[in-house]
N, C-alpha and C. Protein backbone atom coordinates (compact mmCIF):
# COMPACT_ATOMS: atom_id res chain seq x y z
N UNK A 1 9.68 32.37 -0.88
CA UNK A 1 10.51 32.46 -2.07
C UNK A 1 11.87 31.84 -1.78
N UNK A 2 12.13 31.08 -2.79
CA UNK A 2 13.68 30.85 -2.53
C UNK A 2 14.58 30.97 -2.52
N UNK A 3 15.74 31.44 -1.57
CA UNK A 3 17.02 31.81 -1.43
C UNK A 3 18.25 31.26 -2.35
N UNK A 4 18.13 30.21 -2.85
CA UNK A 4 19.00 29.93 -3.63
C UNK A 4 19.07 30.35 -4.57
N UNK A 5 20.82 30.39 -5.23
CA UNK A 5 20.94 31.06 -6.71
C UNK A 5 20.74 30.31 -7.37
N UNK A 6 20.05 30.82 -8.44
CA UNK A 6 19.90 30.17 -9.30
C UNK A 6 21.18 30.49 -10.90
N UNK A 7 21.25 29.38 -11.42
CA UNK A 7 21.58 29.94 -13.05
C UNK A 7 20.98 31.02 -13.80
N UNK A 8 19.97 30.79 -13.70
CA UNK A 8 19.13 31.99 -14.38
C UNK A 8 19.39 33.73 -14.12
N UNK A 9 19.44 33.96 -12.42
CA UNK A 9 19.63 34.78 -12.33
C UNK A 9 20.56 35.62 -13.16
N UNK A 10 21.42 35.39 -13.42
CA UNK A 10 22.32 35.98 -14.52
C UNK A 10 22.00 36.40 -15.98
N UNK A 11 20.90 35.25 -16.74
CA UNK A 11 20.43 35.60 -17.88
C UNK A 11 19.64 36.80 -17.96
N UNK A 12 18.80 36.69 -16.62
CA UNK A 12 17.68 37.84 -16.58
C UNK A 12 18.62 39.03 -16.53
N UNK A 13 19.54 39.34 -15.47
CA UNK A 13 20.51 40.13 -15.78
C UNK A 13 21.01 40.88 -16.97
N UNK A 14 21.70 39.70 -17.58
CA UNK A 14 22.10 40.58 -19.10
C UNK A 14 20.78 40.58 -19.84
N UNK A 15 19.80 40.17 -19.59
CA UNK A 15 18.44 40.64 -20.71
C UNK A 15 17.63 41.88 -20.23
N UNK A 16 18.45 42.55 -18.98
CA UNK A 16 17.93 43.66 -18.60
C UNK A 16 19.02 44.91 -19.40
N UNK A 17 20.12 44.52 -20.08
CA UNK A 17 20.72 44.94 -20.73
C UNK A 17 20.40 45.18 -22.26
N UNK A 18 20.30 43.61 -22.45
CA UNK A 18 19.80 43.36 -23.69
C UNK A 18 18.51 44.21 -24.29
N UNK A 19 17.58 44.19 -23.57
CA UNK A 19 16.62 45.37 -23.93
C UNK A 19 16.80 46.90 -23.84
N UNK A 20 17.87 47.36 -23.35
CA UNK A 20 17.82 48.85 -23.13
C UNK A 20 19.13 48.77 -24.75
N UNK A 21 19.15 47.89 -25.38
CA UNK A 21 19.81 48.38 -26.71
C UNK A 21 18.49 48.17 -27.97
N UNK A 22 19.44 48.73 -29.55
CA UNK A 22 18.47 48.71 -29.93
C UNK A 22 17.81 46.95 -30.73
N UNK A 23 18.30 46.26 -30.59
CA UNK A 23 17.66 45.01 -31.10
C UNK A 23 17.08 44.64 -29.57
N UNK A 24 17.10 45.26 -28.39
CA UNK A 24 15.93 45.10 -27.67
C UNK A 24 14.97 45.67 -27.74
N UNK A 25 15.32 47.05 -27.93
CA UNK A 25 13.91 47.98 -28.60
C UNK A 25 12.90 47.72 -29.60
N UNK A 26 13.76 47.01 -30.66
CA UNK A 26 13.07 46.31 -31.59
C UNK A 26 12.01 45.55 -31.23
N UNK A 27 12.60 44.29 -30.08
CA UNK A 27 11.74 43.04 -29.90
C UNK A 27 10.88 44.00 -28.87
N UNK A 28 10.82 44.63 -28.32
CA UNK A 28 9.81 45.39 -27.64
C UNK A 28 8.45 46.32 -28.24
N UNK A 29 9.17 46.91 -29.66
CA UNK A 29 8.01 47.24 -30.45
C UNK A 29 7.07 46.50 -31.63
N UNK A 30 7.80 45.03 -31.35
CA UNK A 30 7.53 43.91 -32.26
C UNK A 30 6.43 42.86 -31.85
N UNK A 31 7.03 43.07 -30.19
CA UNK A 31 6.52 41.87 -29.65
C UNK A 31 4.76 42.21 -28.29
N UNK A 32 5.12 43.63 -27.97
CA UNK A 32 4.44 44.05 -26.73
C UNK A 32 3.61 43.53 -25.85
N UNK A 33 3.97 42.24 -25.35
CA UNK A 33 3.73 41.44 -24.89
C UNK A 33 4.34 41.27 -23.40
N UNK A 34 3.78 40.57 -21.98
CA UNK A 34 4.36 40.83 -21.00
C UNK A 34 4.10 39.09 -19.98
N UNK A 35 5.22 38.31 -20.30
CA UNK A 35 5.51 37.21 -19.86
C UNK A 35 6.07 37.37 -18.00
N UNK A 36 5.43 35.94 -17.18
CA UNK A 36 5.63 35.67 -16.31
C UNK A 36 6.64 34.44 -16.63
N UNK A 37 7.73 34.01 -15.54
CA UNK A 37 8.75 32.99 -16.06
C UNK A 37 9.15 32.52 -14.54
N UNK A 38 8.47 31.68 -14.53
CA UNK A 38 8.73 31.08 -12.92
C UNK A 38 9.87 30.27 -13.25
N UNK A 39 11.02 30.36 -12.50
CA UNK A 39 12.30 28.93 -12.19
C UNK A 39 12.18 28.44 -10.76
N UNK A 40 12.24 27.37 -11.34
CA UNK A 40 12.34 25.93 -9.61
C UNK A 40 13.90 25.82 -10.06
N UNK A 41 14.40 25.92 -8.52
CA UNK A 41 15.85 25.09 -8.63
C UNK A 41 15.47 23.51 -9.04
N UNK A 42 14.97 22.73 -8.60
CA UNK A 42 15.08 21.36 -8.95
C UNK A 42 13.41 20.58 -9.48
N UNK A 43 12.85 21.23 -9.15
CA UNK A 43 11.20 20.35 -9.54
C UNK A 43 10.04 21.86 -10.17
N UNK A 44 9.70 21.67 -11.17
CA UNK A 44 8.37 23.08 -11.47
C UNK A 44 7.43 22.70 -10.34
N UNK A 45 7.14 23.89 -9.65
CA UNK A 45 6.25 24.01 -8.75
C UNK A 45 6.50 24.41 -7.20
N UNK A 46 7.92 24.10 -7.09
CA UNK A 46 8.39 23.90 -5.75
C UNK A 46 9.25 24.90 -5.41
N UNK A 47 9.74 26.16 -4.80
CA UNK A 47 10.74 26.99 -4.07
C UNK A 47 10.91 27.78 -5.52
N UNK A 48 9.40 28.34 -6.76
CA UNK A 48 10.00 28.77 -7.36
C UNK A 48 10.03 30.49 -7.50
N UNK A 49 11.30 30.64 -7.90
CA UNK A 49 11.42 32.55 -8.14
C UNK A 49 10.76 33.22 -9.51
N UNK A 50 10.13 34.14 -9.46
CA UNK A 50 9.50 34.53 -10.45
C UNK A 50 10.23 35.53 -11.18
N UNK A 51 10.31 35.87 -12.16
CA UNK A 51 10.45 36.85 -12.78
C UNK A 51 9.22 37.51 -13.86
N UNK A 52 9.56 38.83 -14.28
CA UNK A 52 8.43 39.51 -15.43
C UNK A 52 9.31 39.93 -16.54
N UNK A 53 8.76 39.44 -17.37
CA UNK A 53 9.89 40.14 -18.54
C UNK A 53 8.45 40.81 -19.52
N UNK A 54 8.78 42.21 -19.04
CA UNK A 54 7.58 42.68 -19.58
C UNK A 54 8.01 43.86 -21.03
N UNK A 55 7.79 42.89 -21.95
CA UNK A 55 7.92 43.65 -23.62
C UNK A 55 7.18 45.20 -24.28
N UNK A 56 6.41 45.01 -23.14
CA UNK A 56 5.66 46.39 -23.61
C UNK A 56 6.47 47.54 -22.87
N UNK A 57 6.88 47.61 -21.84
CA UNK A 57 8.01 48.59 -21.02
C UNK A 57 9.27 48.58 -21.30
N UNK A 58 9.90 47.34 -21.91
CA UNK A 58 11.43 46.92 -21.55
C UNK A 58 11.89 46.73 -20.67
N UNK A 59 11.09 46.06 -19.29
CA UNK A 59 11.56 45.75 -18.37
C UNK A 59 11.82 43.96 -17.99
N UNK A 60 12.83 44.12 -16.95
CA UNK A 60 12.85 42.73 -16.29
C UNK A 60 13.08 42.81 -15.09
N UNK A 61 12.21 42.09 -14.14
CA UNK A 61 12.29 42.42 -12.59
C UNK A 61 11.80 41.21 -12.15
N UNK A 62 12.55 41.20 -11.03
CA UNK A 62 11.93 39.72 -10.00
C UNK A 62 10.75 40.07 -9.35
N UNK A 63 9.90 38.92 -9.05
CA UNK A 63 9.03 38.98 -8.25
C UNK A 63 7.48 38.91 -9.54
N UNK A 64 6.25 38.50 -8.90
CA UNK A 64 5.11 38.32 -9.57
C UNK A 64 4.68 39.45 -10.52
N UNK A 65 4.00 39.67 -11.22
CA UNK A 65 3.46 40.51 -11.79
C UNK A 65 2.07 41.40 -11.23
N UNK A 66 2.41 42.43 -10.96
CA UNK A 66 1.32 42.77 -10.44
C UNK A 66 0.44 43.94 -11.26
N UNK A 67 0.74 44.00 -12.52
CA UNK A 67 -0.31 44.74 -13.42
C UNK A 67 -1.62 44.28 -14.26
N UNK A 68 -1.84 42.84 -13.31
CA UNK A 68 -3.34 42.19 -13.94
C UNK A 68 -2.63 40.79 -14.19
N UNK A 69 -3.07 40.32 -15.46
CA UNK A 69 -2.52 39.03 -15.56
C UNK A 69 -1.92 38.67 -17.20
N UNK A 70 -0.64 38.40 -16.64
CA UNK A 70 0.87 38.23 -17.90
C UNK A 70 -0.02 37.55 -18.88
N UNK A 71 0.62 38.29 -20.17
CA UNK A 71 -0.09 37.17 -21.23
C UNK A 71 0.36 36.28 -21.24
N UNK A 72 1.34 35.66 -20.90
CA UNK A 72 1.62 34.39 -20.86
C UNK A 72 2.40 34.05 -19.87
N UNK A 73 2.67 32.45 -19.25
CA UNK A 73 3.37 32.30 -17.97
C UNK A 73 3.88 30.99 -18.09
N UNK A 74 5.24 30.90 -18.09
CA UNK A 74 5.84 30.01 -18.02
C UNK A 74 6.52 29.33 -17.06
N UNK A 75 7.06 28.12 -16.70
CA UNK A 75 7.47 27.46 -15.78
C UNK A 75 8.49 26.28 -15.83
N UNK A 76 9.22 26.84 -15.70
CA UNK A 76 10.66 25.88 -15.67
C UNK A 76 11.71 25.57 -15.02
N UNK A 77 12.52 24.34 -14.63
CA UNK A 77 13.41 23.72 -13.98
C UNK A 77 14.88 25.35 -14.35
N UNK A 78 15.70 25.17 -13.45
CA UNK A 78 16.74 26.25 -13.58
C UNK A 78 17.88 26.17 -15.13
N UNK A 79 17.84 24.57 -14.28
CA UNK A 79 18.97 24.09 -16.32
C UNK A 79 18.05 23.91 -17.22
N UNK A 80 16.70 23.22 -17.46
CA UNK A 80 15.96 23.84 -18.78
C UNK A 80 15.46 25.14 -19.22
N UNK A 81 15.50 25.95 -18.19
CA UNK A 81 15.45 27.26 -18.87
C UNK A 81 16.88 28.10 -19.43
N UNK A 82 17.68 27.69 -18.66
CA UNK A 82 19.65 28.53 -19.77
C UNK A 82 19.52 27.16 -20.83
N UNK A 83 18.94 26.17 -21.08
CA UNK A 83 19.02 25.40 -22.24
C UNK A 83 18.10 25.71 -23.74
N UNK A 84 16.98 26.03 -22.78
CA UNK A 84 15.59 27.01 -24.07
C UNK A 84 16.22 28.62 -24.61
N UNK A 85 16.75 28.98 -23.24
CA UNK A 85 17.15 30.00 -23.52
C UNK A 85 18.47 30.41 -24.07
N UNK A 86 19.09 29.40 -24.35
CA UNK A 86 20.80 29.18 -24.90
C UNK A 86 20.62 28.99 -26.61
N UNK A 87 19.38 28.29 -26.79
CA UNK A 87 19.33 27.77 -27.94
C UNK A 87 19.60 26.17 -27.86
N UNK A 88 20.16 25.56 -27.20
CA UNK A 88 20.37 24.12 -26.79
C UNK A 88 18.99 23.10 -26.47
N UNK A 89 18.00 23.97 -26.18
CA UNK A 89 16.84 23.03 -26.52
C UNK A 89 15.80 23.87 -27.20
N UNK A 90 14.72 23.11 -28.06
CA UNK A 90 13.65 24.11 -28.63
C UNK A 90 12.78 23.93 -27.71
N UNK A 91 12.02 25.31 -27.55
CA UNK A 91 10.68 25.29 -26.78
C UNK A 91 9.91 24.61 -27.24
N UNK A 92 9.11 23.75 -27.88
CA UNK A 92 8.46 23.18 -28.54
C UNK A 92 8.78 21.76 -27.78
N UNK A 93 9.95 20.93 -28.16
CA UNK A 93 10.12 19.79 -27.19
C UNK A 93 10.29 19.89 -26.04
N UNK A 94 10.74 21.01 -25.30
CA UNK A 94 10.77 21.58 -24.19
C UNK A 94 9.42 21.54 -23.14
N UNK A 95 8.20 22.03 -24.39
CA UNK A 95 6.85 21.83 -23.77
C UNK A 95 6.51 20.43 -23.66
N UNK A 96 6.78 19.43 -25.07
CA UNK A 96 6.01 18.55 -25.07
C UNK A 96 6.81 17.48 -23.98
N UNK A 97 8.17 17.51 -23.13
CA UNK A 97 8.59 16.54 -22.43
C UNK A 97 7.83 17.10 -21.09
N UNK A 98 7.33 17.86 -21.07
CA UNK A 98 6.70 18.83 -19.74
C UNK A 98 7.97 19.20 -19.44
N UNK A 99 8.86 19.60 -19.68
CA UNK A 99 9.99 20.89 -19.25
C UNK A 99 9.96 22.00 -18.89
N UNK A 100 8.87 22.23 -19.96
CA UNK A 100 8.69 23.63 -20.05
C UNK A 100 6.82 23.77 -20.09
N UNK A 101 6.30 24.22 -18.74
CA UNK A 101 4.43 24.78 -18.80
C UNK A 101 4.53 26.01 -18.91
N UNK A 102 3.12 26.20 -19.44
CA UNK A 102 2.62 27.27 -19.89
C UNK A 102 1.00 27.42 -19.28
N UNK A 103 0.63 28.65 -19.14
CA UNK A 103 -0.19 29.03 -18.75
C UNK A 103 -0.92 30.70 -19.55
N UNK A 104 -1.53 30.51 -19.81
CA UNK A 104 -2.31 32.06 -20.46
C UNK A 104 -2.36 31.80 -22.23
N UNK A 105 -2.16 32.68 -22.93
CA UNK A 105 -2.21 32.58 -24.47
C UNK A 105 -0.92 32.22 -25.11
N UNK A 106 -1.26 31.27 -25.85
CA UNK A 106 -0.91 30.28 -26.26
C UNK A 106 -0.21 31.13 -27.86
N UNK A 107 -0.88 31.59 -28.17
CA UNK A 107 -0.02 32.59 -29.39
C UNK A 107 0.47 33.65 -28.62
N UNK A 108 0.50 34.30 -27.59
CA UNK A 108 1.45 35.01 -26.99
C UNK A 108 2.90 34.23 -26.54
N UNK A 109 2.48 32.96 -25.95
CA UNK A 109 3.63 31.70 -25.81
C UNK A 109 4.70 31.69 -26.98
N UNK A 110 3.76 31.45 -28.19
CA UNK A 110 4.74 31.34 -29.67
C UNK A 110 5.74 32.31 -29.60
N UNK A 111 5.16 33.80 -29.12
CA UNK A 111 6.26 35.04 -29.74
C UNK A 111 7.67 35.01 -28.64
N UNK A 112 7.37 34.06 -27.74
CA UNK A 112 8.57 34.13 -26.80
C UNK A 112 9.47 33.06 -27.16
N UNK A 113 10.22 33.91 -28.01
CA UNK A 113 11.53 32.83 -28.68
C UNK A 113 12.70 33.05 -28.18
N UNK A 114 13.73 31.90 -28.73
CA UNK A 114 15.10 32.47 -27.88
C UNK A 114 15.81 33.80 -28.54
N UNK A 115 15.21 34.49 -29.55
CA UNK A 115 15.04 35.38 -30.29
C UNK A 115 15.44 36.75 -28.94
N UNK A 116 14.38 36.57 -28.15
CA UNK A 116 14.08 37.51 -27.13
C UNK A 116 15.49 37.55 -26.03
N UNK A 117 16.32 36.54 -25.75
CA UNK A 117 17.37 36.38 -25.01
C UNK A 117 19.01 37.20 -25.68
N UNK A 118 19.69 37.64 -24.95
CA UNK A 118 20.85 37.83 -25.30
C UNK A 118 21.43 36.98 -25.67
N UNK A 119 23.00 36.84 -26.88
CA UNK A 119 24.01 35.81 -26.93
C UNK A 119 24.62 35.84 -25.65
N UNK A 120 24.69 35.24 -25.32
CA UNK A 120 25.65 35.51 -23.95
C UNK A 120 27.12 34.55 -24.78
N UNK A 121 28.55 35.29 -24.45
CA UNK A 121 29.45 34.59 -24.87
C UNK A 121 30.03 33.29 -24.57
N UNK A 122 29.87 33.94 -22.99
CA UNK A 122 30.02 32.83 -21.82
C UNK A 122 28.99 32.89 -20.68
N UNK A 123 28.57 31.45 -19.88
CA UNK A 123 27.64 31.28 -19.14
C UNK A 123 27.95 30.47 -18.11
């Protein structure tokens, strides 16, 4: 696993916040769904850190998922994911430049919008 910080680390952070309020509660009884979100510092595939952002608990924690297999799993560079996740790029072109892979259900993929992320004020 890789030692470097990443950008991200921070988002996951405040979205471990973001869900223990109630427009996280919301997207948790809306969505109950439980995403894998791999970040590469510089290439998908290579030195990357995992996270679970799992909708059915309200949780977010590093490391693989180990309750069977995430409905969905994503995979992204460190600056295209605070860009999908900022609102600065759509997931949609995100997928189709290969920015952004996916793996598992594909309508579970759809419900993970930037919807699901905190505003963050500053980043």
């Amino acid at each position: 696993m890789a030692t470097t910080e990443l950008k991200s680390d921070n988002l996951f952070e405040m979205m471990k916040i973001h869900l223990a309020s109630d427009a996280g509660k919301e997207l948790i009884k809306n969505i109950g769904l439980v995403y894998q979100i791999n970040i590469a510092p510089k290439k998908i595939g290579f030195d990357e850190v995992s996270y679970i952002v799992d909708l059915k608990k309200g949780e977010v924690t590093k490391g693989k998922y180990e309750g069977g297999k995430p409905d969905a799993t994503f995979s992204f560079k460190d600056d295209d994911f605070i860009k999908v996740a900022t609102g600065k790029m759509n997931p949609q072109i995100a997928f189709m430049r290969g920015a952004m892979k996916i793996k598992g259900s594909l309508s579970a993929a759809q419900q993970f919008t930037p919807d699901i992320f905190p505003k963050p004020a500053k980043m």
